[in-house]
Protein backbone atom coordinates (compact mmCIF):
# COMPACT_ATOMS: atom_id res chain seq x y z
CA UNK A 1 -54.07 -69.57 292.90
CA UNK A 2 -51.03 -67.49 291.56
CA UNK A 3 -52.82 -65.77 288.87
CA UNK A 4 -50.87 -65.14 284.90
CA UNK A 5 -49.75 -61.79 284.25
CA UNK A 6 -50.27 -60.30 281.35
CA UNK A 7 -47.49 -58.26 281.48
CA UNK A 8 -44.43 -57.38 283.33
CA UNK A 9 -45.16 -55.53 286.94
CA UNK A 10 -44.98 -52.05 286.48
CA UNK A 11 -41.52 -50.41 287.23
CA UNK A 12 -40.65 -47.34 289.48
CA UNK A 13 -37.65 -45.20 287.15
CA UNK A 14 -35.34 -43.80 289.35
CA UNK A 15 -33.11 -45.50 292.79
CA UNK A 16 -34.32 -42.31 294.96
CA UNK A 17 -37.79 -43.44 294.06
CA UNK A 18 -37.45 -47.03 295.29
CA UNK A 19 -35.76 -46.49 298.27
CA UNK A 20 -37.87 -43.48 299.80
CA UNK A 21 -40.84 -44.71 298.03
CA UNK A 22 -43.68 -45.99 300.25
CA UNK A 23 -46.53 -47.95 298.03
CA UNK A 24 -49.99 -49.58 298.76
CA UNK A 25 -48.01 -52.33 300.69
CA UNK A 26 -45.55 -50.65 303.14
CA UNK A 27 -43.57 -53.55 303.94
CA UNK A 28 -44.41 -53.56 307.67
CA UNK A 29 -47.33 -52.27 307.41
CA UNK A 30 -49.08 -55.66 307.16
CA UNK A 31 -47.47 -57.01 310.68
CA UNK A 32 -47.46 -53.63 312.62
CA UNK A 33 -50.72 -54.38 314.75
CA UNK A 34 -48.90 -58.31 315.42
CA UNK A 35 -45.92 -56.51 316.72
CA UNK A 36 -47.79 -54.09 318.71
CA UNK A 37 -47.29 -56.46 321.55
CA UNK A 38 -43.72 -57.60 321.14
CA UNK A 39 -40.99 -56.27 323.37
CA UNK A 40 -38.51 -55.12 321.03
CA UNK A 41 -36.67 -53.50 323.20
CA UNK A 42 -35.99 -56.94 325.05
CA UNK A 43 -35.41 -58.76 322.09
CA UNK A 44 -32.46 -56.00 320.48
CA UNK A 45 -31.00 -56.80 323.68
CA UNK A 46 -30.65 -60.26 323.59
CA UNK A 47 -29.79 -60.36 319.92
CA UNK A 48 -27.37 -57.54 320.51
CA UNK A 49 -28.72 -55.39 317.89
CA UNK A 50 -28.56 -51.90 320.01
CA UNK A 51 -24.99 -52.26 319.66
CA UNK A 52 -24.12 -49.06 317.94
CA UNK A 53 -20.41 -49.93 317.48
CA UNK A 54 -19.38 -51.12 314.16
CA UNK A 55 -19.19 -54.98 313.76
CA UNK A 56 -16.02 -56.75 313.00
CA UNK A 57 -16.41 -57.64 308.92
CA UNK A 58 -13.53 -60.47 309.73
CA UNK A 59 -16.21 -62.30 311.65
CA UNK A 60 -18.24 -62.96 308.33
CA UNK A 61 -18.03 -65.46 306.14
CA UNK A 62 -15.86 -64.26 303.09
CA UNK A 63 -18.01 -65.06 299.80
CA UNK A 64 -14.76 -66.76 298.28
CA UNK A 65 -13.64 -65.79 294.31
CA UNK A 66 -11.58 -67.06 291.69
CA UNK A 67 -9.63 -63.69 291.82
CA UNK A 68 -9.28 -63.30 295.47
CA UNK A 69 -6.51 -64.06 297.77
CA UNK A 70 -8.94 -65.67 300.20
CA UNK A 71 -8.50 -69.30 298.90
CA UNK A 72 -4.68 -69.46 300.10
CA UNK A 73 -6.24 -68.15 303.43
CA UNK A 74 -8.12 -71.29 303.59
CA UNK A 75 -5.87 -73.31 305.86
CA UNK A 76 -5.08 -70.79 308.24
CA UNK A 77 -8.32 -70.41 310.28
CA UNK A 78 -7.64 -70.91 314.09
CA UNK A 79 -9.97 -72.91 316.10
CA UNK A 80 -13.25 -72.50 316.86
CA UNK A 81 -13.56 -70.67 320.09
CA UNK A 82 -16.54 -71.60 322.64
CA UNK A 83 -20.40 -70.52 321.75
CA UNK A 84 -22.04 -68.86 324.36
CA UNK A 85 -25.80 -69.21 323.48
CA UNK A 86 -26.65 -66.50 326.18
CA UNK A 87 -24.39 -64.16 324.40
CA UNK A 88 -26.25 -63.45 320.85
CA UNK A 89 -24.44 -60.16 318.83
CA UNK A 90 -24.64 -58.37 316.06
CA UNK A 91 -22.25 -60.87 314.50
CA UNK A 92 -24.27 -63.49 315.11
CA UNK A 93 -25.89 -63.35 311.75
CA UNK A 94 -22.54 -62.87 310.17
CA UNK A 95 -20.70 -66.40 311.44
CA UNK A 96 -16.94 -67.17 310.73
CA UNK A 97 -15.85 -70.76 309.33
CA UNK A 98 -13.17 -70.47 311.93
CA UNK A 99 -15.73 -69.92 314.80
CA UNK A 100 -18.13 -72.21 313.49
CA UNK A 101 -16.16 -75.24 311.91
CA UNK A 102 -13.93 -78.04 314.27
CA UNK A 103 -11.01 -79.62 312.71
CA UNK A 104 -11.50 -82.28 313.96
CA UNK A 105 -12.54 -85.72 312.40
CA UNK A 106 -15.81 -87.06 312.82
CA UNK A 107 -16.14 -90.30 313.26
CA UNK A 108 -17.96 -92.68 311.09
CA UNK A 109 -20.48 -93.82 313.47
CA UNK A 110 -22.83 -96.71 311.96
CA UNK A 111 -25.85 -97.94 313.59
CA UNK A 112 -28.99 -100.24 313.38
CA UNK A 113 -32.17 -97.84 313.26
CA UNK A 114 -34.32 -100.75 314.96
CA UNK A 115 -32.32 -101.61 318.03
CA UNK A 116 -34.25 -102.14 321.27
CA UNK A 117 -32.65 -100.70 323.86
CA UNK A 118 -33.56 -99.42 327.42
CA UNK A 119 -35.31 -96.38 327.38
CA UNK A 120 -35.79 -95.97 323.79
CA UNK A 121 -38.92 -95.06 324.16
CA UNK A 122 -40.15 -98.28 323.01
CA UNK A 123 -40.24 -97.31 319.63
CA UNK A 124 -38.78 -100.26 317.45
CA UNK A 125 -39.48 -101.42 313.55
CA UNK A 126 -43.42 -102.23 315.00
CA UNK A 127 -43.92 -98.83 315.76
CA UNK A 128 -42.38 -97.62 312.30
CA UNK A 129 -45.09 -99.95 310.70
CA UNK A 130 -47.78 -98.87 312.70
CA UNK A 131 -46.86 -95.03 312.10
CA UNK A 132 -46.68 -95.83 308.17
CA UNK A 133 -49.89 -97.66 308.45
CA UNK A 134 -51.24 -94.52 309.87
CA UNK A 135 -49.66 -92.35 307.01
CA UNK A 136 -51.37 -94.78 304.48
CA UNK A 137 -55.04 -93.73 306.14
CA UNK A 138 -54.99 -90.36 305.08
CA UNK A 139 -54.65 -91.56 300.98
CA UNK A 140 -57.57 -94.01 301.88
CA UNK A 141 -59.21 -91.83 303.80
CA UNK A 142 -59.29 -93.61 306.76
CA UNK A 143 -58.74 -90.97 309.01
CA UNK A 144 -60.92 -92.54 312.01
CA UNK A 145 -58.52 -96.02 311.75
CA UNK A 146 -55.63 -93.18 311.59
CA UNK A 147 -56.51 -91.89 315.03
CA UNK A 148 -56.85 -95.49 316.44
CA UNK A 149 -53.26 -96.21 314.69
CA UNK A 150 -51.96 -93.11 316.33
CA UNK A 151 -53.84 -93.36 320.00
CA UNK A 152 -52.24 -97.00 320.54
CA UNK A 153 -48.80 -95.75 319.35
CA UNK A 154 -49.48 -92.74 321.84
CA UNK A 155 -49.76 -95.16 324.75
CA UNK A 156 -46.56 -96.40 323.90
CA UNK A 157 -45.28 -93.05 324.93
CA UNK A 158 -46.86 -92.20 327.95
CA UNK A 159 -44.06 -93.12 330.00
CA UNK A 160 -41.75 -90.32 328.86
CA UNK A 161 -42.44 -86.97 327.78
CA UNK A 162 -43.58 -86.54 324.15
CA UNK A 163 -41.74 -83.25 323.85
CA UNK A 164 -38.04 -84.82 324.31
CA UNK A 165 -38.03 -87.75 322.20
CA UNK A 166 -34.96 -90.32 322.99
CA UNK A 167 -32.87 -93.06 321.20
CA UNK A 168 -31.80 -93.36 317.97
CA UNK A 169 -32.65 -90.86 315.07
CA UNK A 170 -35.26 -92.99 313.50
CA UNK A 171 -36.59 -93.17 316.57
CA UNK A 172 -36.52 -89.29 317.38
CA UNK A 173 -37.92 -88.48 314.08
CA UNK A 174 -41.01 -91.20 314.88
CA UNK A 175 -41.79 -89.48 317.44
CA UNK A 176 -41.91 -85.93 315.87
CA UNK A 177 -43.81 -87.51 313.06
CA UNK A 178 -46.84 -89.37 315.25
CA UNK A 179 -46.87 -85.81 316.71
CA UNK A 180 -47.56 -84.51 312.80
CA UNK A 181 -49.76 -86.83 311.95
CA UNK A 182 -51.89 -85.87 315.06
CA UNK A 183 -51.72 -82.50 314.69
CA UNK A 184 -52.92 -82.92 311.04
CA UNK A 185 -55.98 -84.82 312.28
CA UNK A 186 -56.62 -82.36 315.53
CA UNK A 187 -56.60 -79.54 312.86
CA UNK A 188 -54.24 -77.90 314.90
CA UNK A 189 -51.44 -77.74 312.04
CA UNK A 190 -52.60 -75.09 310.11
CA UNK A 191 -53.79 -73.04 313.57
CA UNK A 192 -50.18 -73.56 314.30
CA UNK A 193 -48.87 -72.68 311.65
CA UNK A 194 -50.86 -68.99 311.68
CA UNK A 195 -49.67 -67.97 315.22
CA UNK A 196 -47.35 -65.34 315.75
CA UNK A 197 -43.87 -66.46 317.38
CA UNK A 198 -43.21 -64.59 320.75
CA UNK A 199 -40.01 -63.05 320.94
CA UNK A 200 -38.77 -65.44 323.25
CA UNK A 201 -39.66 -68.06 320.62
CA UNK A 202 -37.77 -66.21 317.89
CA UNK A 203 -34.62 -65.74 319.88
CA UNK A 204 -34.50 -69.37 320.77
CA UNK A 205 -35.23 -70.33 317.02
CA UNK A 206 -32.06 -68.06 316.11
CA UNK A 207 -30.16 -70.21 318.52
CA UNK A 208 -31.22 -73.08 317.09
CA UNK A 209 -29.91 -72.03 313.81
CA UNK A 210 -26.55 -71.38 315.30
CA UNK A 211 -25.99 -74.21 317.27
CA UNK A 212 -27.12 -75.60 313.62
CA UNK A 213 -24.41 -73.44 312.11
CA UNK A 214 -21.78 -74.64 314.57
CA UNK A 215 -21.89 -78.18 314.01
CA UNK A 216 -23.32 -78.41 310.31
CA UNK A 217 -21.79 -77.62 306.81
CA UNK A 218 -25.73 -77.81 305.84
CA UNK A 219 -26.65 -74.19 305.89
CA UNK A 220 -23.38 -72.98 304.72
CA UNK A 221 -23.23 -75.40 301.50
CA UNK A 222 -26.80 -73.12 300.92
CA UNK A 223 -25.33 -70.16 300.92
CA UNK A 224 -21.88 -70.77 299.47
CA UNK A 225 -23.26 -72.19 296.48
CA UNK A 226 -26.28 -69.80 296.30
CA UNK A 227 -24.18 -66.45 296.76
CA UNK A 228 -21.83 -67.61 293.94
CA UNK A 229 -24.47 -68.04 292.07
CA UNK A 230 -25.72 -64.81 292.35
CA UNK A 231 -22.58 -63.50 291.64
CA UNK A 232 -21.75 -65.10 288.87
CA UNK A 233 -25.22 -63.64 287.34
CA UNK A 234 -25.68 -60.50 288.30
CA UNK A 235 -21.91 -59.53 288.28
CA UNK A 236 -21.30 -56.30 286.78
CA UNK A 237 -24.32 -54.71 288.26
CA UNK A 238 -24.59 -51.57 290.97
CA UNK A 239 -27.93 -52.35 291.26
CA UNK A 240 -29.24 -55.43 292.17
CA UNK A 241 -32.66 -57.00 293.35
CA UNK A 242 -33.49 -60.37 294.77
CA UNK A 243 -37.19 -62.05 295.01
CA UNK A 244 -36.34 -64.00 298.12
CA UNK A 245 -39.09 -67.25 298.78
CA UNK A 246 -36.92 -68.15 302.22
CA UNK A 247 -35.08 -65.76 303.76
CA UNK A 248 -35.43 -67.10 307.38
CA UNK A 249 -33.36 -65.06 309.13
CA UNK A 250 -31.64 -63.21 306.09
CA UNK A 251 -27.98 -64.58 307.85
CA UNK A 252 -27.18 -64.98 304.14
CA UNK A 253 -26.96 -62.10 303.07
CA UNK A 254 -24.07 -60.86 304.99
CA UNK A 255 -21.55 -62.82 303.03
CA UNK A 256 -23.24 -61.35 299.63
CA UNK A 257 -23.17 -58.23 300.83
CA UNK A 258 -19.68 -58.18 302.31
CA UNK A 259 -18.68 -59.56 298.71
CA UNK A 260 -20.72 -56.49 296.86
CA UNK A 261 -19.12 -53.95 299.06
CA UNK A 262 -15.40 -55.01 298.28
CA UNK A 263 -16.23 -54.86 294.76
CA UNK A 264 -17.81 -51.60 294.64
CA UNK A 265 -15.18 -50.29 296.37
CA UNK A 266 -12.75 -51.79 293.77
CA UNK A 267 -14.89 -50.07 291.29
CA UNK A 268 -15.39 -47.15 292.23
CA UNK A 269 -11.79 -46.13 292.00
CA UNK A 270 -13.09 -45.35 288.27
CA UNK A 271 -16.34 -45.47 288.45
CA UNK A 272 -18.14 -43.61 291.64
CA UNK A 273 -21.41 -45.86 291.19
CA UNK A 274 -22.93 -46.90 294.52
CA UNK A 275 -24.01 -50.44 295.45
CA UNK A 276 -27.71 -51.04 295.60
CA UNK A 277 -29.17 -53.97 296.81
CA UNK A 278 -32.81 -54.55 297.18
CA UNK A 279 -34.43 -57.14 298.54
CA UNK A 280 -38.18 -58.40 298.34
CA UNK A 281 -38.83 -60.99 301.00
CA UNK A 282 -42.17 -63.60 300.29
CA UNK A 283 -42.93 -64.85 303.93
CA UNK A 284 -45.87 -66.45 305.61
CA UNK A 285 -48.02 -64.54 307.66
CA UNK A 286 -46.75 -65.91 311.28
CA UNK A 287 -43.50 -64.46 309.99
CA UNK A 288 -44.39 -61.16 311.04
CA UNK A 289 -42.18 -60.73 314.42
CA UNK A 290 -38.95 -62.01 312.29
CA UNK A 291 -39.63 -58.90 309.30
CA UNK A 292 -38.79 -56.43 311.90
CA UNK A 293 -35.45 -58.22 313.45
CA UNK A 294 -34.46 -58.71 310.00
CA UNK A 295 -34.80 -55.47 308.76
CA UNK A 296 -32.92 -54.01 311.07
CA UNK A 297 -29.94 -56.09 311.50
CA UNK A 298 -29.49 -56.35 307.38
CA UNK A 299 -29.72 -52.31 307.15
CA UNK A 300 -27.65 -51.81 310.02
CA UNK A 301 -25.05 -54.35 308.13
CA UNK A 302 -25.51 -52.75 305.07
CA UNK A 303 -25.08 -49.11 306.56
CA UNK A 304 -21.84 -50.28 308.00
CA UNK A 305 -20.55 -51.87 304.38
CA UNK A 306 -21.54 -48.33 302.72
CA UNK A 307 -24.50 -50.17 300.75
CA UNK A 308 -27.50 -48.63 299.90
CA UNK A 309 -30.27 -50.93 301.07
CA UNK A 310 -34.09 -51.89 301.13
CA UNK A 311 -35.50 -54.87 302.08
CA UNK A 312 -39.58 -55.10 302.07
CA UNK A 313 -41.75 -58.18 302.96
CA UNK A 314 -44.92 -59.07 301.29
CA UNK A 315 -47.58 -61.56 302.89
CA UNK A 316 -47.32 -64.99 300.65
CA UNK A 317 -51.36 -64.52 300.67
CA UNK A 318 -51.02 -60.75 299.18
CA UNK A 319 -48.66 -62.91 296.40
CA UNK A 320 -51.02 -65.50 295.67
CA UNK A 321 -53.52 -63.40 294.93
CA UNK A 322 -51.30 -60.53 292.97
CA UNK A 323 -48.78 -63.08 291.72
CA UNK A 324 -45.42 -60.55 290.88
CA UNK A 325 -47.51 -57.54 290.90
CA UNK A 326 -46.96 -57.36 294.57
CA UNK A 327 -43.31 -57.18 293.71
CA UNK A 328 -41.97 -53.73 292.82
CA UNK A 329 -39.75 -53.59 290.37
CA UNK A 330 -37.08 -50.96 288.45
CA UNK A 331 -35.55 -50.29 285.70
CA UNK A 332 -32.30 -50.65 285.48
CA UNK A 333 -31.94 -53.16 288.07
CA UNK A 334 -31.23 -56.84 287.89
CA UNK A 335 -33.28 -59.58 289.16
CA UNK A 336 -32.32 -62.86 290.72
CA UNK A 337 -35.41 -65.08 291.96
CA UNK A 338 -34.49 -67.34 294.84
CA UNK A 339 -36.67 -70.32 295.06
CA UNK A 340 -37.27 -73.36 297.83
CA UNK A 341 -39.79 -76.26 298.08
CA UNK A 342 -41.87 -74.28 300.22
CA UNK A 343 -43.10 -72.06 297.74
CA UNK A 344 -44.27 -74.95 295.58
CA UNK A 345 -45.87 -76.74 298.03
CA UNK A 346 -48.11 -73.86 298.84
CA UNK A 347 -49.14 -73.72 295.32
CA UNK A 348 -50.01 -77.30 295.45
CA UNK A 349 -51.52 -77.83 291.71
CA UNK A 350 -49.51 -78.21 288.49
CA UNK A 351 -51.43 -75.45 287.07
CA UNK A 352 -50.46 -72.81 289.68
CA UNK A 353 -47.04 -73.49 289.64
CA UNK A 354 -47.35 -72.89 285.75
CA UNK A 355 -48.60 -69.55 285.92
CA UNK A 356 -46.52 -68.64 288.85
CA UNK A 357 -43.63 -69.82 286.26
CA UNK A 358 -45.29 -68.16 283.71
CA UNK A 359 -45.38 -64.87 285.87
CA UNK A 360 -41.83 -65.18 286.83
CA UNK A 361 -40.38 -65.96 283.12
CA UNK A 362 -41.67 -62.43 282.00
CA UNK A 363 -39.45 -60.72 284.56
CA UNK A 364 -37.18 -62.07 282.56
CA UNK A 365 -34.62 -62.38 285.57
CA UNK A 366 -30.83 -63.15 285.28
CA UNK A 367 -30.64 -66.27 287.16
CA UNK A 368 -33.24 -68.23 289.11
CA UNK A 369 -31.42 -70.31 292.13
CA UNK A 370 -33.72 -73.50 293.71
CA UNK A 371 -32.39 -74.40 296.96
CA UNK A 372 -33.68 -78.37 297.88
CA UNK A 373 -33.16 -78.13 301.61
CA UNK A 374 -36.04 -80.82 302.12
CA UNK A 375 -34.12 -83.70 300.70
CA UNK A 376 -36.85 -84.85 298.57
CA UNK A 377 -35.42 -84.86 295.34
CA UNK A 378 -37.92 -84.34 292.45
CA UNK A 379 -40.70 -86.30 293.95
CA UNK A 380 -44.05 -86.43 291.67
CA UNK A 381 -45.68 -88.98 293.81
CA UNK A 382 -49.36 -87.40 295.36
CA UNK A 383 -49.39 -90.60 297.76
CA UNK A 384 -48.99 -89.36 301.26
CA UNK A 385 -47.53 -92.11 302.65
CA UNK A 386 -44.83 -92.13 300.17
CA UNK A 387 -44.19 -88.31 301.11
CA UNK A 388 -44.48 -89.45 304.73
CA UNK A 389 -41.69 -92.42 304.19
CA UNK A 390 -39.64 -90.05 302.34
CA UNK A 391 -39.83 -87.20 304.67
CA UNK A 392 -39.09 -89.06 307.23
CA UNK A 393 -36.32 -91.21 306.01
CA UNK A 394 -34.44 -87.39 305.71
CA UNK A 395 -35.22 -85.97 309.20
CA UNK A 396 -33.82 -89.04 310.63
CA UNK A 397 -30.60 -89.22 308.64
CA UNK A 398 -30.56 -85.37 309.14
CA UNK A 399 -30.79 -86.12 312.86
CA UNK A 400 -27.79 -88.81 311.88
CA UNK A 401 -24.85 -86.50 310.69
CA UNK A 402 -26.06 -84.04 313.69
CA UNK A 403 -25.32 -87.03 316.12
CA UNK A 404 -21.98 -87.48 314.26
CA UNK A 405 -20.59 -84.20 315.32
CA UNK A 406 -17.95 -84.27 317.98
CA UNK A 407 -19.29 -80.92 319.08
CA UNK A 408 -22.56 -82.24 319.15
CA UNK A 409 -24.03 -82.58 322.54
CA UNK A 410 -27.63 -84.33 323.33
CA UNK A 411 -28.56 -80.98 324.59
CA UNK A 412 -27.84 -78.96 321.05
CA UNK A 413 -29.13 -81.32 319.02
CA UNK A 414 -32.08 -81.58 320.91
CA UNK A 415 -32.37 -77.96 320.27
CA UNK A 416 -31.73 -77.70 317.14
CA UNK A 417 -34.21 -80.62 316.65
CA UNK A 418 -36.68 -79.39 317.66
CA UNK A 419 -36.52 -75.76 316.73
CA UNK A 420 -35.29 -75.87 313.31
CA UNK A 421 -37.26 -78.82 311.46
CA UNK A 422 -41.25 -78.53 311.42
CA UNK A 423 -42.93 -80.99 309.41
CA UNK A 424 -43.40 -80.54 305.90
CA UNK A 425 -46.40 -80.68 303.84
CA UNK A 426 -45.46 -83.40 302.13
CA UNK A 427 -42.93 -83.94 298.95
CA UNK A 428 -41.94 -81.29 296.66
CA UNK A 429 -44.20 -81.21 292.88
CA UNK A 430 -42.01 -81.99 289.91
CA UNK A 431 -40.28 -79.15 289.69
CA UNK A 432 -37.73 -79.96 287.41
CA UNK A 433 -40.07 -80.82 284.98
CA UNK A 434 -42.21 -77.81 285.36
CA UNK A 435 -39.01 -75.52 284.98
CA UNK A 436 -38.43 -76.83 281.92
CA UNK A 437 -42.22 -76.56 280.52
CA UNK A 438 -42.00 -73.24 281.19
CA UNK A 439 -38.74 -72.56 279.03
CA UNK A 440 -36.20 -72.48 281.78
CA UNK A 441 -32.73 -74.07 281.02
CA UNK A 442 -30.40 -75.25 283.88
CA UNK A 443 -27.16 -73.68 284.01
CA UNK A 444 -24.29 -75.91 285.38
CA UNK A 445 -22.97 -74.00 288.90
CA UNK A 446 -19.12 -73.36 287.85
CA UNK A 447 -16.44 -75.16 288.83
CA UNK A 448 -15.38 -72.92 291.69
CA UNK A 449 -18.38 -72.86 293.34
CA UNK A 450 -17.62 -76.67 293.76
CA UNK A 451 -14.23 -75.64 294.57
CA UNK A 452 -16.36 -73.38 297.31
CA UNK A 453 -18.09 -76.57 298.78
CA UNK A 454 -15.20 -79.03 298.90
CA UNK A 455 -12.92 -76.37 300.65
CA UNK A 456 -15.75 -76.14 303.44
CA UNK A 457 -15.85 -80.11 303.80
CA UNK A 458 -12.65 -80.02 304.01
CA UNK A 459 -12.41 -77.52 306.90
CA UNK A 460 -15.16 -79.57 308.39
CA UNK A 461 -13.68 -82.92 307.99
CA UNK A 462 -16.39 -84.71 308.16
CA UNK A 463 -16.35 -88.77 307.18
CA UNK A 464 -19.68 -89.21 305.91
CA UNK A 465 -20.35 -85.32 304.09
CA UNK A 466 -19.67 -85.61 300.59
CA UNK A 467 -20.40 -83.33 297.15
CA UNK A 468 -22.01 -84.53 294.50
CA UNK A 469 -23.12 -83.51 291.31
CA UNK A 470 -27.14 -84.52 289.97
CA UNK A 471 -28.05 -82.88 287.01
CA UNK A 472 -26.64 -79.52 287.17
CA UNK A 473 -27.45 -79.17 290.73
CA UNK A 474 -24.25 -79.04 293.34
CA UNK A 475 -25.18 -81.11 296.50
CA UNK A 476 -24.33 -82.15 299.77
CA UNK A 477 -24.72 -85.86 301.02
CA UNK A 478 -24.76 -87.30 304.01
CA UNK A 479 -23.14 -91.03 302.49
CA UNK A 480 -25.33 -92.11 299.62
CA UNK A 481 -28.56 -89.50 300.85
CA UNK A 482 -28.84 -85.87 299.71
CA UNK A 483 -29.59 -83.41 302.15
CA UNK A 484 -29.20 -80.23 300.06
CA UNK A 485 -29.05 -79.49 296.77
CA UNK A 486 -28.43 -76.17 294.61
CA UNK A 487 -28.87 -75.13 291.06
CA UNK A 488 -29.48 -72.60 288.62
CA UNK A 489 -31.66 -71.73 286.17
């Protein structure tokens, strides 16, 4: 458990400290004997990170604002020109609306989940019961009538390989889910879940996430709305730090930084204050191969921009059991938190998230962003099948607007399927609710950061994507189900 602070982390004074500083927790330090054997030589190569030549900033995303002349630039992006996935660059990370977005329409495809057809994979509204009465063992406790559940629905699915589901989305995400469920009862989840990625794994997960890029406003709407956010809070500031609980691949932060850069340079025509941006990453041990590949390409990005940069990674273990302690911190500097499910989840009881709140209240941070990329709403059901139904319900109408794409071919989205979405430990804890217990007010995201996310649907044209507002919280649907949802607090 997250223990309470009793005060605030202890602060280094000075920039030059921070940023040539090495502590008790060298960032890498933790992961240097899990890289030992990782060919990172190979995988700069692939990713196109020993590239020495300086990358083109007009193939980022521009971090739109009210008082730029980007919004009447809008309508005149060209069209998307062809992905090659064998060809990853520099500018991967940094992806342009106009090479990621078709103008084309989609079209509103409608479907019943539970139609039998021809090599379906036999999976029909029976074997949704069946998995659901399986999900319903593990809140009884039944886990022996589980595996019986699951070995019959198994045999089902001997005919076809169980790695390359077919058929409808329901029916994909069935499949993936009976896989779950096994894995849960094999007690091979959390094994998995502790092995280090191969660099051939990583590189194919960071295709994944373009192909994802390429035919979804999904991870965009994320960081459109969570970059404004951030710089809406924190504007003003040369020196900035963000306490990052999902940074994946850190492909956010090119936008934010492209956007700090322009500004700095605006202001240091009368005031000759760097940029600083600092970055504290919370990742999961098996995260250890991606620290390095992020590290690199973000300082690289930032060297280019003329930003003075540090990003550091600490073990989510070392921040259970040192809470924001593990976290340096400066004066001077000002602190945005950026929150997911995940982090919540792995706290699992009320009373940890309220300390870990607790903790993170007396940093007393400008602006705390949650990002709701699981779809699960503010769930405070414990039942595991109602997690399960819910959970699944979003993968499959994830798995849905992928399918709508007219640039989406079985191939992607079979990659992107099956790289980009591992199952979740169930629903997220009631988080609204325990943000407000612990004194935290939401702010409502402004009106241009809406103006932000209905520009990119509308560059996306996509009949079925709409923005909503819940609560304070921007977010995207896919028709009447939310897929993603920011706000600020």
């Amino acid at each position: 458990p997250s223990p309470v602070a009793e005060q605030k982390p202890a602060k280094i004074s000075a920039v030059s400290d921070v940023l040539s500083h090495s502590n008790h927790h060298d960032p890498l330090e933790w992961d240097e004997q899990a890289l030992h054997n990782l060919d990172w030589d190979s995988i700069m190569r692939d990713l196109g990170l020993h590239d020495d030549s300086v990358p083109n900033l007009k193939t980022s995303i521009p971090q739109l604002n009210s008082t730029d002349s980007q919004i009447s630039h809008l309508s005149d992006y060209p069209h998307p020109q062809p992905f090659d996935p064998t060809q990853l660059v520099h500018s991967d990370f940094n992806i342009n609306l106009s090479e990621v977005y078709s103008t084309q329409n989609f079209t509103n495809t409608t479907h019943n989940f539970y139609d039998h057809q021809p090599g379906n994979w036999n999976v029909g509204f029976d074997f949704i019961e069946e998995l659901i009465r399986a999900a319903d063992c593990f809140d009884s406790d039944e886990l022996q009538l589980a595996q019986g559940i699951l070995d019959r629905l198994n045999q089902r699915l001997r005919s076809s390989s169980p790695s390359k589901p077919v058929g409808k989305p329901l029916q994909r995400a069935a499949v993936y889910f009976r896989d779950a469920l096994q894995s849960i009862l094999n007690g091979s989840d959390s094994a998995a879940h502790n092995q280090l990625s191969s660099w051939s794994e990583i590189v194919q997960t960071i295709r994944a996430y373009k192909f994802f890029c390429g035919i979804s406003p999904v991870p965009m709407f994320s960081h459109f709305t969570t970059n404004q956010a951030l710089l809406e809070a924190l504007s003003g500031s040369a020196f900035i730090h963000v306490v990052d609980f999902d940074i994946g691949f850190g492909g956010q932060y090119a936008s934010l930084m492209k956007e700090l850069a322009e500004k700095a340079d605006v202001a240091g025509r009368t005031s000759p204050v760097p940029q600083v941006l600092r970055i504290t990453a919370i990742v999961p041990e098996e995260y250890a191969g991606e620290t390095r590949l992020v590290k690199e390409n973000l300082s690289q990005f930032a060297q280019d921009l003329k930003i003075r940069f540090q990003v550091e990674f600490v073990p989510v273990r070392t921040f259970e059991m040192m809470s924001f302690k593990a976290v340096k911190f400066m004066d001077g500097e000002k602190t945005a938190v950026l929150l997911s499910p995940y982090i919540l989840r792995r706290l699992c009881s009320q009373n940890n998230i309220s300390a870990f709140l607790g903790d993170m209240r007396r940093l007393s941070p400008s602006v705390v962003v949650f990002v709701d990329a699981d779809g699960m709403g503010d769930s405070a059901t414990t039942s595991f099948r109602r997690n399960f139904v819910s959970s699944l319900e979003f993968f499959s109408v994830m798995l849905e607007s992928l399918d709508a794409a007219p640039a989406a071919s079985s191939e992607v989205v079979k990659k992107i399927e099956t790289r980009r979405w591992r199952r979740r430990g169930g629903g997220s804890p009631p988080w609204r609710e325990a943000f407000q217990g612990a004194g935290m007010r939401a702010v409502e995201l402004s009106q241009f950061a809406d103006f932000q996310a209905q520009c990119l649907l509308g560059k996306v044209q996509v009949r079925g994507f709409h923005v909503a507002k819940r609560q304070a919280e921007l977010v995207l649907c896919w028709h009447d189900r939310a897929l993603v949802a920011t706000s600020a607090w």
